[in-house]
Protein backbone atom coordinates (compact mmCIF):
# COMPACT_ATOMS: atom_id res chain seq x y z
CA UNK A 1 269.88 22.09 78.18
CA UNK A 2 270.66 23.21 74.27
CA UNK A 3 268.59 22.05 71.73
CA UNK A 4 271.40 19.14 70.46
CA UNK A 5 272.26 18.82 66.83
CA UNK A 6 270.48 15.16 66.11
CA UNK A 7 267.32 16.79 68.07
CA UNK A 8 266.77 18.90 65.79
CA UNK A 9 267.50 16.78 62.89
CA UNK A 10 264.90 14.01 64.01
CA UNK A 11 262.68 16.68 65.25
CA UNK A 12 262.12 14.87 68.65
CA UNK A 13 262.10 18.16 70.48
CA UNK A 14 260.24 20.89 69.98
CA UNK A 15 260.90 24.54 70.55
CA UNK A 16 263.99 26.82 70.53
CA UNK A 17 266.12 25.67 73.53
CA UNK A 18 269.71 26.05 72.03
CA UNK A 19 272.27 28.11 74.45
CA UNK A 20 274.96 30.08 73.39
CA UNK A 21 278.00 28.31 71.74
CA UNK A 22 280.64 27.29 73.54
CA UNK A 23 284.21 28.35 72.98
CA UNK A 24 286.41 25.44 70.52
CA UNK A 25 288.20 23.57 73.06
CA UNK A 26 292.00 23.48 72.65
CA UNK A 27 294.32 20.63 72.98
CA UNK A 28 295.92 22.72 76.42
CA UNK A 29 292.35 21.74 77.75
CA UNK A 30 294.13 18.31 77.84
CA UNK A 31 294.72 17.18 81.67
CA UNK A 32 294.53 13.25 81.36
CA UNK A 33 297.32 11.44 83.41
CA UNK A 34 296.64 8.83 80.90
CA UNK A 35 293.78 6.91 79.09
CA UNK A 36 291.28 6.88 81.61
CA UNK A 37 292.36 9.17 84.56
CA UNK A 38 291.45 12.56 84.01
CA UNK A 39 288.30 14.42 83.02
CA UNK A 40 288.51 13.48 79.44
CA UNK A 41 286.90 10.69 78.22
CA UNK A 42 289.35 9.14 75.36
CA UNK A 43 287.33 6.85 72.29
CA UNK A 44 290.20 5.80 69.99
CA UNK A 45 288.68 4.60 66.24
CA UNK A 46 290.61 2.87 63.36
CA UNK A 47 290.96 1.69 59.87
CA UNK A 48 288.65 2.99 56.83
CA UNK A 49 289.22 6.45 55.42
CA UNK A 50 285.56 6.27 54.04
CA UNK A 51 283.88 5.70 57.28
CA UNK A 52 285.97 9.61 58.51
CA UNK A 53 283.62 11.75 58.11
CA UNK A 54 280.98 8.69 59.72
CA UNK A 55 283.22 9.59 62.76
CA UNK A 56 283.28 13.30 61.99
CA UNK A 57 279.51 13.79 61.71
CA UNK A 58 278.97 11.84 65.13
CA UNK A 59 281.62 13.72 66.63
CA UNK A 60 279.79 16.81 65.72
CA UNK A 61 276.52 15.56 67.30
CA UNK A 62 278.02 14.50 70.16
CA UNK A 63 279.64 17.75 71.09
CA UNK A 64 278.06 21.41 72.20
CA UNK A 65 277.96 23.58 69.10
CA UNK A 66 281.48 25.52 68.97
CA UNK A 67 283.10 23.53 71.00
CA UNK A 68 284.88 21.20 68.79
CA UNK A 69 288.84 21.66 67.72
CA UNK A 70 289.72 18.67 64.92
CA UNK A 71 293.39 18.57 65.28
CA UNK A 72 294.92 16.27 62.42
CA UNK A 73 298.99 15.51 61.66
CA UNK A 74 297.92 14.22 57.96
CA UNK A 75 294.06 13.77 56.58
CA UNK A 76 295.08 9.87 58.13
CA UNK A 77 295.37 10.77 61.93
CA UNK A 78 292.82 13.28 63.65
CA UNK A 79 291.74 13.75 67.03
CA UNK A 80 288.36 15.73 67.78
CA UNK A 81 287.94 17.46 71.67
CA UNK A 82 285.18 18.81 72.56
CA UNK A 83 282.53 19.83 75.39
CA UNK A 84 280.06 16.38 75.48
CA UNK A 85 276.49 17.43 74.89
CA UNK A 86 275.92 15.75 78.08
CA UNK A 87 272.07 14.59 79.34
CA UNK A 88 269.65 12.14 79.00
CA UNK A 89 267.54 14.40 76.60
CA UNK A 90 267.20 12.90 72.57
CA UNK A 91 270.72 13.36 70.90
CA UNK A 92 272.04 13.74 74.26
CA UNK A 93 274.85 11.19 75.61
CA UNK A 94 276.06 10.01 78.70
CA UNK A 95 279.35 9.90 79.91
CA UNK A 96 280.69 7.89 83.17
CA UNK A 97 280.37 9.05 86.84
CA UNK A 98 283.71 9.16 87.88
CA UNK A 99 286.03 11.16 89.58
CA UNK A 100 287.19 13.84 88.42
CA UNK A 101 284.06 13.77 86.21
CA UNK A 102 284.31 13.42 82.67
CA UNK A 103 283.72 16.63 81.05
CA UNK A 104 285.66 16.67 78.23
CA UNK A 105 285.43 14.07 74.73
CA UNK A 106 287.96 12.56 72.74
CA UNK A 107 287.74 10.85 69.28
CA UNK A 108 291.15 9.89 67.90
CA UNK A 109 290.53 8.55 64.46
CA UNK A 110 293.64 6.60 62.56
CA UNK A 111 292.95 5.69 59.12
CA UNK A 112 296.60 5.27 58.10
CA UNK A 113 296.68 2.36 55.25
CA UNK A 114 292.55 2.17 55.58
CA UNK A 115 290.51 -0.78 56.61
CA UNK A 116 293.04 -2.85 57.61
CA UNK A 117 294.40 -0.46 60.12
CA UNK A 118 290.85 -1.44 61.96
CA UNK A 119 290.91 -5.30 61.71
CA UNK A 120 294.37 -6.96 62.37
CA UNK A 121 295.33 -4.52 64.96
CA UNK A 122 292.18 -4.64 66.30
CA UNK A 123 292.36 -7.99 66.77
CA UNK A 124 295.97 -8.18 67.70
CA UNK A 125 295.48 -5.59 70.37
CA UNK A 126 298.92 -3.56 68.67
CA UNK A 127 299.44 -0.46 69.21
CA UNK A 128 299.10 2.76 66.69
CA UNK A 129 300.91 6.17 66.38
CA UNK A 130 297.62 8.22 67.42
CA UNK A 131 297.89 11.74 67.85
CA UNK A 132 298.24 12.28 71.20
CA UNK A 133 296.97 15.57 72.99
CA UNK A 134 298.82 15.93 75.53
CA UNK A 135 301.86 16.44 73.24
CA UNK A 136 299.73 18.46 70.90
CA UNK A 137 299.10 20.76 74.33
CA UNK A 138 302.89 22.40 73.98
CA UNK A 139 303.79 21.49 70.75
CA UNK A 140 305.11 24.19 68.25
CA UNK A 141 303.87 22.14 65.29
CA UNK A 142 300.67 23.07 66.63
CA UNK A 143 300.59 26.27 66.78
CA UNK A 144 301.46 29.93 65.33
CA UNK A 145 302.85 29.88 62.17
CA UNK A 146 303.84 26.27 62.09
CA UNK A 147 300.04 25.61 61.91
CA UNK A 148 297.42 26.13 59.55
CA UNK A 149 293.94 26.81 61.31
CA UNK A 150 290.40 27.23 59.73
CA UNK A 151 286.56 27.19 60.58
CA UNK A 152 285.30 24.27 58.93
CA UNK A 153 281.05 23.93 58.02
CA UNK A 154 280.63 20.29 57.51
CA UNK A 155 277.38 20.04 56.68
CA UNK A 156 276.30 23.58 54.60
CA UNK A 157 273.01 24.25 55.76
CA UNK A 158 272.57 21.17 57.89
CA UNK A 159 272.17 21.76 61.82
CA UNK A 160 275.48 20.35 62.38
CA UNK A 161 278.03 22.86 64.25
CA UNK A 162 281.52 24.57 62.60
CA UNK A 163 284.38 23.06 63.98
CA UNK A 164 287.56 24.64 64.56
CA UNK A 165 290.15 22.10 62.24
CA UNK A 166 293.98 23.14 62.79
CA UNK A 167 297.00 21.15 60.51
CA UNK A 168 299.84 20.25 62.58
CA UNK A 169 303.69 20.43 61.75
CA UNK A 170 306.37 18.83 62.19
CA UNK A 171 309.83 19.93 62.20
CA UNK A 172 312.32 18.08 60.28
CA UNK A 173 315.98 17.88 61.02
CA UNK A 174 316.44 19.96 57.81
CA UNK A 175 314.56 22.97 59.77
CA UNK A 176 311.85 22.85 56.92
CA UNK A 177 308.45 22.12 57.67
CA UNK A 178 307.10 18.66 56.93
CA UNK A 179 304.33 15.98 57.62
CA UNK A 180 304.34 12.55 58.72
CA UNK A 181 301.26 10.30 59.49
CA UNK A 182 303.42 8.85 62.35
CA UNK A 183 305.58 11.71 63.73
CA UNK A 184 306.66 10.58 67.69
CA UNK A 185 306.67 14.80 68.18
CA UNK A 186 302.86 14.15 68.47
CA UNK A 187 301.69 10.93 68.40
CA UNK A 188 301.72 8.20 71.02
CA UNK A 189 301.45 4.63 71.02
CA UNK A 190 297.60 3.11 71.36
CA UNK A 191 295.62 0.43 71.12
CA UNK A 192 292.39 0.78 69.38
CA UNK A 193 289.19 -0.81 70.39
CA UNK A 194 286.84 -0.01 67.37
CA UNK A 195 287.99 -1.00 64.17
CA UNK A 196 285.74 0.37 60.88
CA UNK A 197 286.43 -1.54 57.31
CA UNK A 198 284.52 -1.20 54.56
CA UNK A 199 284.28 -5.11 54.09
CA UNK A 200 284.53 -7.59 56.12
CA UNK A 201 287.82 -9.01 58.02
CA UNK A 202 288.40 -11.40 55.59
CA UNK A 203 289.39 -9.57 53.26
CA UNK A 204 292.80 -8.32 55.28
CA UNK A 205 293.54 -11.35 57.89
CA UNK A 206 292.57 -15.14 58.13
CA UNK A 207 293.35 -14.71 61.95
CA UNK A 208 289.89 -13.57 63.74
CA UNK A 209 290.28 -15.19 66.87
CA UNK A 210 289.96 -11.93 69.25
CA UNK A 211 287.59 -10.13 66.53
CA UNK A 212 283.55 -9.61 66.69
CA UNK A 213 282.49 -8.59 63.86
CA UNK A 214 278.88 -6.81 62.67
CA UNK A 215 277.43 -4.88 59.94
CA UNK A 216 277.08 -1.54 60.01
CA UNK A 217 275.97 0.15 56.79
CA UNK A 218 276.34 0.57 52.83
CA UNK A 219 278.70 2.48 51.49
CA UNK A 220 278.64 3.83 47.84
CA UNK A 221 282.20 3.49 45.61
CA UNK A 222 282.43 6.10 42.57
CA UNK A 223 284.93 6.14 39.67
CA UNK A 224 286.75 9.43 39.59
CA UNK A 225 288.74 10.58 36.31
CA UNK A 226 290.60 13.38 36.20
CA UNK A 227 288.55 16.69 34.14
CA UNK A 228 290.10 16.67 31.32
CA UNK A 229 288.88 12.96 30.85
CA UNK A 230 285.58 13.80 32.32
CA UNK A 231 285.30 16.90 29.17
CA UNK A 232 286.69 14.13 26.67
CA UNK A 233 283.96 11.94 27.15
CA UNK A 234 280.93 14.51 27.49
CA UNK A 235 282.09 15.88 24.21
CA UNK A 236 282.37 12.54 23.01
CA UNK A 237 278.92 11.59 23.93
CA UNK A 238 277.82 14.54 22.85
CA UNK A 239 278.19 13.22 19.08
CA UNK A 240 278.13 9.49 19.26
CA UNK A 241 274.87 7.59 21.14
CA UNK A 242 276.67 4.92 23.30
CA UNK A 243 274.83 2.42 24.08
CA UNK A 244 273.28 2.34 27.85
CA UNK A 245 274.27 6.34 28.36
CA UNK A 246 272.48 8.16 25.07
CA UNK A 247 272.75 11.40 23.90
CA UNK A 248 273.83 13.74 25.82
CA UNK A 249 272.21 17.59 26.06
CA UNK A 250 273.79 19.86 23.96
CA UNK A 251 276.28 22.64 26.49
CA UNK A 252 276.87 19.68 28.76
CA UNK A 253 280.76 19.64 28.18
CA UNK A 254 282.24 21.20 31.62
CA UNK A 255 278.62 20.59 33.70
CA UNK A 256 278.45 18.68 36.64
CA UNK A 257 274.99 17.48 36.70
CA UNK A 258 272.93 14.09 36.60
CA UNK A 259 272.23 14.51 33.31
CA UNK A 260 275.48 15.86 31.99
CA UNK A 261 277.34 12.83 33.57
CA UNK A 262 279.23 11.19 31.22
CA UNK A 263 279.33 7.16 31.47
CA UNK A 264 282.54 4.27 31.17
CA UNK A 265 281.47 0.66 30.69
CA UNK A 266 282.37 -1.99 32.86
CA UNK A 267 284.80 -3.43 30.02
CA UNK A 268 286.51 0.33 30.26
CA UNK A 269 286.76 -0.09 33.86
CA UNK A 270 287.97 -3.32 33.79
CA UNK A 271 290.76 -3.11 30.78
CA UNK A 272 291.80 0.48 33.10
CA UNK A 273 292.56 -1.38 36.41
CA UNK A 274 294.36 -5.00 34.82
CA UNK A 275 296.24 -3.40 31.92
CA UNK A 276 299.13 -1.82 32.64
CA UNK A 277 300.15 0.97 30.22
CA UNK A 278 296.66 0.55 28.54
CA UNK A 279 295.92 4.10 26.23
CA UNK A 280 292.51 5.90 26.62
CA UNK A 281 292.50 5.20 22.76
CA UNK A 282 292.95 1.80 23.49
CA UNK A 283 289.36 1.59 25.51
CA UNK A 284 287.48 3.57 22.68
CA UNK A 285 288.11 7.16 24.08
CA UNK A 286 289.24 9.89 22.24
CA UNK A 287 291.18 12.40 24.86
CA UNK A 288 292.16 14.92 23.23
CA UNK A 289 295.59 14.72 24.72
CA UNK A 290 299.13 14.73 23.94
CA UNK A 291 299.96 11.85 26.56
CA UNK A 292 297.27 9.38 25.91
CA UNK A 293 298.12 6.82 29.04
CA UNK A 294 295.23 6.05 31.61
CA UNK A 295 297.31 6.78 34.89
CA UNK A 296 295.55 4.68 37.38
CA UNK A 297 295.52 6.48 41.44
CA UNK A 298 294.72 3.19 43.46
CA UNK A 299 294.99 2.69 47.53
CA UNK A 300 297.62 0.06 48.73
CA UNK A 301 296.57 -3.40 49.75
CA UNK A 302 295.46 -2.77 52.89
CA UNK A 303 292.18 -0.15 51.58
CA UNK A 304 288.81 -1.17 51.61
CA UNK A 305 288.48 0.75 48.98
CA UNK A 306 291.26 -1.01 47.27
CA UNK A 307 289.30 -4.72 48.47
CA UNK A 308 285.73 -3.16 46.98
CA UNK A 309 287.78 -2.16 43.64
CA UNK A 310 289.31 -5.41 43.14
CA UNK A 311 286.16 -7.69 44.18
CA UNK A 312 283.16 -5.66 42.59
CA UNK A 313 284.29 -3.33 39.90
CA UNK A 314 287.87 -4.85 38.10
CA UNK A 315 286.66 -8.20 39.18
CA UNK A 316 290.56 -9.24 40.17
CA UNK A 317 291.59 -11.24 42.95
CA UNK A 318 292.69 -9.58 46.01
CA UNK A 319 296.16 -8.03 46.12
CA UNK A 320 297.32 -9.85 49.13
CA UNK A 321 296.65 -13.55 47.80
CA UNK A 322 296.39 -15.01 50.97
CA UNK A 323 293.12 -13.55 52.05
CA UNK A 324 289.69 -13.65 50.84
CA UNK A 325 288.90 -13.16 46.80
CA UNK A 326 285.24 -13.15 45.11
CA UNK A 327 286.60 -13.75 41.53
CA UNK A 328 286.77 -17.71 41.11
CA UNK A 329 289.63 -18.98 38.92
CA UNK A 330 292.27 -17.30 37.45
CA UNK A 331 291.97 -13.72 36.52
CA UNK A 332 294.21 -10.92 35.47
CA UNK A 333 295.30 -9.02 38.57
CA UNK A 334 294.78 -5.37 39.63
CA UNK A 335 297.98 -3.50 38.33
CA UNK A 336 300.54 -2.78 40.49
CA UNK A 337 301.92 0.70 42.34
CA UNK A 338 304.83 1.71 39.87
CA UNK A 339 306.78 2.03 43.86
CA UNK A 340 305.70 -1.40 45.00
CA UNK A 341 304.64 0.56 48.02
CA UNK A 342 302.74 -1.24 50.85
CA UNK A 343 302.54 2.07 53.16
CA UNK A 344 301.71 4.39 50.54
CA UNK A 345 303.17 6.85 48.18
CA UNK A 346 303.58 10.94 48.37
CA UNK A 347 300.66 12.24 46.37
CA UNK A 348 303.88 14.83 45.15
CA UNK A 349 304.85 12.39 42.79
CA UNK A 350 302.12 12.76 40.89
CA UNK A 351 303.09 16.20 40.33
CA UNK A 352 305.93 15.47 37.89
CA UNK A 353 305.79 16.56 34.16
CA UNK A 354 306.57 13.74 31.79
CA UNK A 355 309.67 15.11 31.00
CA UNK A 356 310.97 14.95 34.75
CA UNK A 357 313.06 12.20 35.91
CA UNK A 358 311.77 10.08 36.78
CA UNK A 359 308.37 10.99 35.85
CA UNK A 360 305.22 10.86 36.82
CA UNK A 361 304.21 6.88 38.13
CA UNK A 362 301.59 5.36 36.11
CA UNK A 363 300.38 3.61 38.73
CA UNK A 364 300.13 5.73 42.26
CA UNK A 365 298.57 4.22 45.80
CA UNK A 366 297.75 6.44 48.00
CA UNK A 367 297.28 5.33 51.35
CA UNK A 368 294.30 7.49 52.31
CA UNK A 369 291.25 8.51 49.91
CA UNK A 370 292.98 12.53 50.27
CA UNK A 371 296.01 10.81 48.54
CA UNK A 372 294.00 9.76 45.83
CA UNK A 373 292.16 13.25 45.28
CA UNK A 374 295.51 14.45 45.22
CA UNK A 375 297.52 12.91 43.17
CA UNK A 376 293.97 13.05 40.42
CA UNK A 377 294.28 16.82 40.82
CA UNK A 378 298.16 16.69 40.21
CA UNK A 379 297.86 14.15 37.08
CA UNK A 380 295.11 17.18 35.59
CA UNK A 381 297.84 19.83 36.49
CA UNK A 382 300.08 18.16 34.30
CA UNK A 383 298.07 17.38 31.54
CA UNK A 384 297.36 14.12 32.01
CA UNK A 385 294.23 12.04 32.17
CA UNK A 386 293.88 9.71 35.68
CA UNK A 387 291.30 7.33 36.61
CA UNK A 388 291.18 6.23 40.34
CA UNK A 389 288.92 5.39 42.91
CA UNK A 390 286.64 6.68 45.73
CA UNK A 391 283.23 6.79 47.91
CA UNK A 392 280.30 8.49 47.11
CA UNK A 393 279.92 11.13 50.16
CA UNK A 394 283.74 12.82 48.70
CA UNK A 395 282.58 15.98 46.72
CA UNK A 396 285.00 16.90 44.88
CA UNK A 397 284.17 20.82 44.92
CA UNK A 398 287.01 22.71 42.81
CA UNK A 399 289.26 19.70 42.34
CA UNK A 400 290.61 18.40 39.39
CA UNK A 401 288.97 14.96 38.61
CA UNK A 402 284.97 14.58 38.80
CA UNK A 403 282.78 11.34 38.80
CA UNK A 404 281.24 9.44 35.81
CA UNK A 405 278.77 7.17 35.56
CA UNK A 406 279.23 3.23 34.76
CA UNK A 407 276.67 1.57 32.48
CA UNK A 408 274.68 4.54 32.45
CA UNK A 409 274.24 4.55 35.90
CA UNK A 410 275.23 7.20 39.10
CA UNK A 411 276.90 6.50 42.12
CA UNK A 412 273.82 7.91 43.96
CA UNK A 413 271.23 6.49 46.21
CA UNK A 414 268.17 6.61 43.71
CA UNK A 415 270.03 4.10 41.39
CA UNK A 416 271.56 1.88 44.00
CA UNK A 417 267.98 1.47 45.80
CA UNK A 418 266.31 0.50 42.09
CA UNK A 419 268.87 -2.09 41.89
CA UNK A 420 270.86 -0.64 38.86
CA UNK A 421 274.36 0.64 40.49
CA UNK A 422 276.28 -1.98 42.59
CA UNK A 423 279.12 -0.77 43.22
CA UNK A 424 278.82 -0.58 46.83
CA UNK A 425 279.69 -2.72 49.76
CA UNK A 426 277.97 -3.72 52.98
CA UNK A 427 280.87 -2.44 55.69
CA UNK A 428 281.92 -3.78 58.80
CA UNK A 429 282.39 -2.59 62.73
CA UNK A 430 284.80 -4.38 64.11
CA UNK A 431 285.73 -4.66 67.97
CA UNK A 432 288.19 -6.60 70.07
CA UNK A 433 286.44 -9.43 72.73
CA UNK A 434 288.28 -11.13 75.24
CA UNK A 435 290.83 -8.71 76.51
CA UNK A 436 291.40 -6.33 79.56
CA UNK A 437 292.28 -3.67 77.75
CA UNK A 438 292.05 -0.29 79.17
CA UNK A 439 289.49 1.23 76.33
CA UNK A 440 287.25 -2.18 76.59
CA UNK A 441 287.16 -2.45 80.40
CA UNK A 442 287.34 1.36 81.47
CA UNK A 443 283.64 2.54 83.01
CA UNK A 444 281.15 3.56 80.13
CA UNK A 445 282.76 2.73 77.07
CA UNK A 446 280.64 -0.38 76.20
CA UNK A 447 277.37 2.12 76.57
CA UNK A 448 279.29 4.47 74.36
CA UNK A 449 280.22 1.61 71.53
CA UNK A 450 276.82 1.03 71.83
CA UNK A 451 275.55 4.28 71.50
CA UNK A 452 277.91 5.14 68.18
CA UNK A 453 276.90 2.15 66.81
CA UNK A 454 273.23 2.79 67.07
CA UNK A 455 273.83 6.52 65.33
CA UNK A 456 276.12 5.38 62.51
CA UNK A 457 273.53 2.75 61.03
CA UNK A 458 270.94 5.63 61.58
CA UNK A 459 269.31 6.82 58.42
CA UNK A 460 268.68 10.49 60.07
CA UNK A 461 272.31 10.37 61.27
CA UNK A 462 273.52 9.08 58.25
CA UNK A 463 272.36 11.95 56.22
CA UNK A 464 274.35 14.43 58.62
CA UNK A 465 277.08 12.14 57.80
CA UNK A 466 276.99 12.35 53.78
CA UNK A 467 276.80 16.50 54.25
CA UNK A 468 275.37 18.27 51.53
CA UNK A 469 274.25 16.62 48.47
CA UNK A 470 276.83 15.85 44.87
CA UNK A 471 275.91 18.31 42.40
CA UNK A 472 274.77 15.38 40.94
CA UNK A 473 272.17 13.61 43.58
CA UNK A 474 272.70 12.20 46.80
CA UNK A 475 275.21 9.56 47.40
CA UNK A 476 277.56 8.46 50.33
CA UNK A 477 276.55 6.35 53.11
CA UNK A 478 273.24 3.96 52.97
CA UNK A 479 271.63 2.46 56.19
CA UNK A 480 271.06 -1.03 55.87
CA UNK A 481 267.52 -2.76 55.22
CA UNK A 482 267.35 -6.07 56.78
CA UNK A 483 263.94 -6.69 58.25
CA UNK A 484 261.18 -5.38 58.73
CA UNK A 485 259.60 -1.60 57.85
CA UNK A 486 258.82 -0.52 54.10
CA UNK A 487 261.92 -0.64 51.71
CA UNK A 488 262.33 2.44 49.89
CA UNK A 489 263.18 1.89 46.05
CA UNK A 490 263.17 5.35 45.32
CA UNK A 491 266.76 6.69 46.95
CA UNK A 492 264.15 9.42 48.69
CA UNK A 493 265.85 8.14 52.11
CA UNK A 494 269.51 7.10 52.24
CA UNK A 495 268.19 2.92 53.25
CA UNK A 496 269.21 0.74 51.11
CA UNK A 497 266.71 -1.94 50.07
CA UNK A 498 269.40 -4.31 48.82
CA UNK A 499 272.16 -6.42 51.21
CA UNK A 500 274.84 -8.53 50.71
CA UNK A 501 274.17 -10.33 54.10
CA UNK A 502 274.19 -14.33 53.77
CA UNK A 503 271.76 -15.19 56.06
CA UNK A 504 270.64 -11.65 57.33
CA UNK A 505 273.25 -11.22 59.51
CA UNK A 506 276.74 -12.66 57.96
CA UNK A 507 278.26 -9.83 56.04
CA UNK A 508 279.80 -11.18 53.03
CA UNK A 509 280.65 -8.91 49.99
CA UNK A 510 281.15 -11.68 47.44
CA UNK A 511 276.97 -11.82 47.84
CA UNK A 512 275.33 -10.22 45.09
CA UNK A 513 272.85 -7.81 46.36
CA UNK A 514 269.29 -9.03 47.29
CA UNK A 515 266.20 -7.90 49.35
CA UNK A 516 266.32 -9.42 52.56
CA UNK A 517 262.14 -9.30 52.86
């Protein structure tokens, strides 16, 4: 038996038992006959793009080291095969006695249009274009040329494995190569059975009827701008104290530390996300460039990102009016995609000088967090300064945008756990009850749900999850403190100390944060 990856992170087992690494397995591997005949055993995951590299990291931990081949269509639709680490040793799981036996693992992960994708069709039992492997086995999109493959380190340092990630084609009609979240050349209709969100149902549907619904751990939100906007304010800040932020050190401009971090104000934030067309002049900063419009990169309506963003940092109602809203009253709304998109627009568009026609839209919504990123980093390109939105665990590496602080305070787990960030929200795990579906019913799948539930609300775990730390502190994912135990107000461990559980146990993100103890 190998020394498994969350063994040696919780340091349950002692010694040097790790075997050699196994070979990536490919999608040929792929014998099923379909979703539970065959010696894979299929776990199909939907809805939040912040909770993907949650599934990522357990996938990781769940597999032999080098055995893992992440196949993905667009950043939105991934499937991850592997060997099982296989045993009842710690870290280990256990798979189904059936026959043939189950000896191989899939995790199909859909995170088209975000959250919602894992509540309504959840609950609704409706199928969703996942990637399907057997059609990945002999597709040409898949391979050669027509795909891009890498060796991907998750986790730096960290004992989690590499993983073999490869980018899938499609062909258009055209003979060009192009992507689609939903392409039928790969992807298959399926039901899923665990649906993540980063707030509760609520939010997306008033229909719950076939929905249980849980908590399952914080999860930091952090307000990207794009560089240029990041350099405007550190140089700003530089000469003017602000209240709440300070001084900043002289030969911060262009750093990416704690201390360097410059800081908007929740009026900023706020006058950003409900003014269409509003100026960076017009919210007291001084950018420096020749286009002074804030162009906003939002999600569409059906993010939790896009929910947290509305509810707990613009303070707007929610964008589909029918559904839950924290805000009482009547408030200005969250602007609007320049599109009207409800599925998303091409991150490309960003891309456009302002003297293109038509140019670039001031208001973007991306349907995955990777949109976002991308359109921030095409808005920079061009010369223009962005604001958008995403979690704390996203490092944005060489990229053009970078966080900022708000109030003086990081999106990082030492200021959420002393109370002074709150821009977070306590996320959800949602799964279907009542149904003979093939994924609820099929042998060993409620002992896995069980299992991945355990390990994603795991502090240990959770730090695989968030990878390496922001050049700034640690951020991401946050365990939950309910009851029980010592609360940590330090951020040394990623708990946090704070809920916004009514009750202990009813998730509801309208809550203001409190200590459950």
């Amino acid at each position: 038996m190998k020394l498994s990856k969350i063994s040696q992170a919780v340091g349950v087992i002692c010694g040097a038992l790790a075997s050699a690494s196994a070979f990536a397995l490919p999608a040929s591997s792929y014998t099923n006959t379909d979703e539970v005949t065959g010696d894979t055993f299929n776990i199909r995951i939907s809805g939040a793009t912040a909770q993907d590299n949650g599934v990522l990291g357990s996938a990781l931990s769940y597999c032999t080291a080098g055995s893992l081949h992440r196949y993905q269509l667009t950043t939105n639709n991934v499937v991850f095969f592997c060997t099982p680490d296989v045993g009842a040793g710690a870290g280990q799981i256990n798979l189904p006695v059936t026959v043939p036996a189950k000896t191989k693992l899939a995790i199909y992960k859909y995170s088209v249009g975000g959250s919602g994708a894992g509540v309504d069709p959840v609950n609704l039992a409706s199928t969703l274009a996942f990637l399907d492997l057997a059609k990945l086995a002999t597709a040409p999109a898949c391979t050669g040329t027509n795909a891009a493959t890498s060796t991907v380190d998750f986790d730096g340092t960290g004992p989690l494995a590499t993983y073999v990630n490869v980018v899938c084609n499609t062909v258009a009609t055209s003979g060009a190569l192009a992507t689609s979240a939903t392409s039928t050349l790969l992807t298959s209709g399926r039901v899923s059975y665990i649906g993540l969100s980063d707030v509760e149902p609520g939010f997306f549907t008033n229909t719950t009827t076939n929905l249980a619904s849980e908590p399952l751990s914080a999860l930091i939100f952090g307000v990207p701008v794009t560089t240029n906007i990041r350099n405007a304010l550190q140089t700003q800040q530089l000469a003017t104290a602000v209240p709440k932020i300070g001084n900043l050190a002289a030969g911060c401009v262009g750093l990416d530390t704690l201390d360097c971090m410059p800081s908007l104000t929740r009026g900023q934030l706020t006058s950003a996300f409900t003014a269409a067309g509003q100026t960076w002049a017009g919210i007291g900063v001084t950018s420096g460039l020749a286009n002074d419009t804030i162009y906003v990169a939002r999600r569409v309506d059906s993010s939790g990102t896009q929910k947290t963003f509305e509810a707990l940092v613009a303070r707007t109602g929610n964008g589909q009016p029918a559904f839950k809203s924290c805000p009482g009253g009547t408030v200005d709304p969250f602007v609007t995609p320049d599109s009207g998109t409800t599925t998303g627009d091409a991150a490309a568009v960003c891309n456009l000088a302002d003297s293109a026609d038509p140019t670039a839209p001031a208001v973007f919504a991306g349907s995955g967090g990777g949109d976002v990123s991308t359109c921030m980093n095409n808005h920079q390109t061009q010369l223009r300064g962005a604001i958008g939105m995403q979690t704390g665990e996203v490092k944005p590496g060489a990229s053009g945008w970078r966080f900022v602080k708000v109030d003086g305070n990081a999106p990082i787990h030492a200021d959420v756990a002393a109370g002074k960030y709150q821009f977070y929200t306590d996320a959800s795990i949602n799964t279907r009850t009542g149904a003979t579906l093939p994924t609820a019913t099929a042998l060993g799948y409620a002992a896995f749900l069980t299992r991945f539930k355990s390990d994603i609300k795991n502090p240990t775990i959770i730090n695989l999850i968030n990878g390496s730390d922001q050049t700034f502190g640690k951020s991401g994912l946050m365990a939950s403190f309910t009851t029980g135990g010592t609360p940590d107000f330090t951020g040394a461990t990623p708990v946090n100390p704070w809920n916004r559980l009514v009750g202990g146990s009813a998730i509801d993100n309208c809550q203001a944060p409190k200590a459950p103890f």
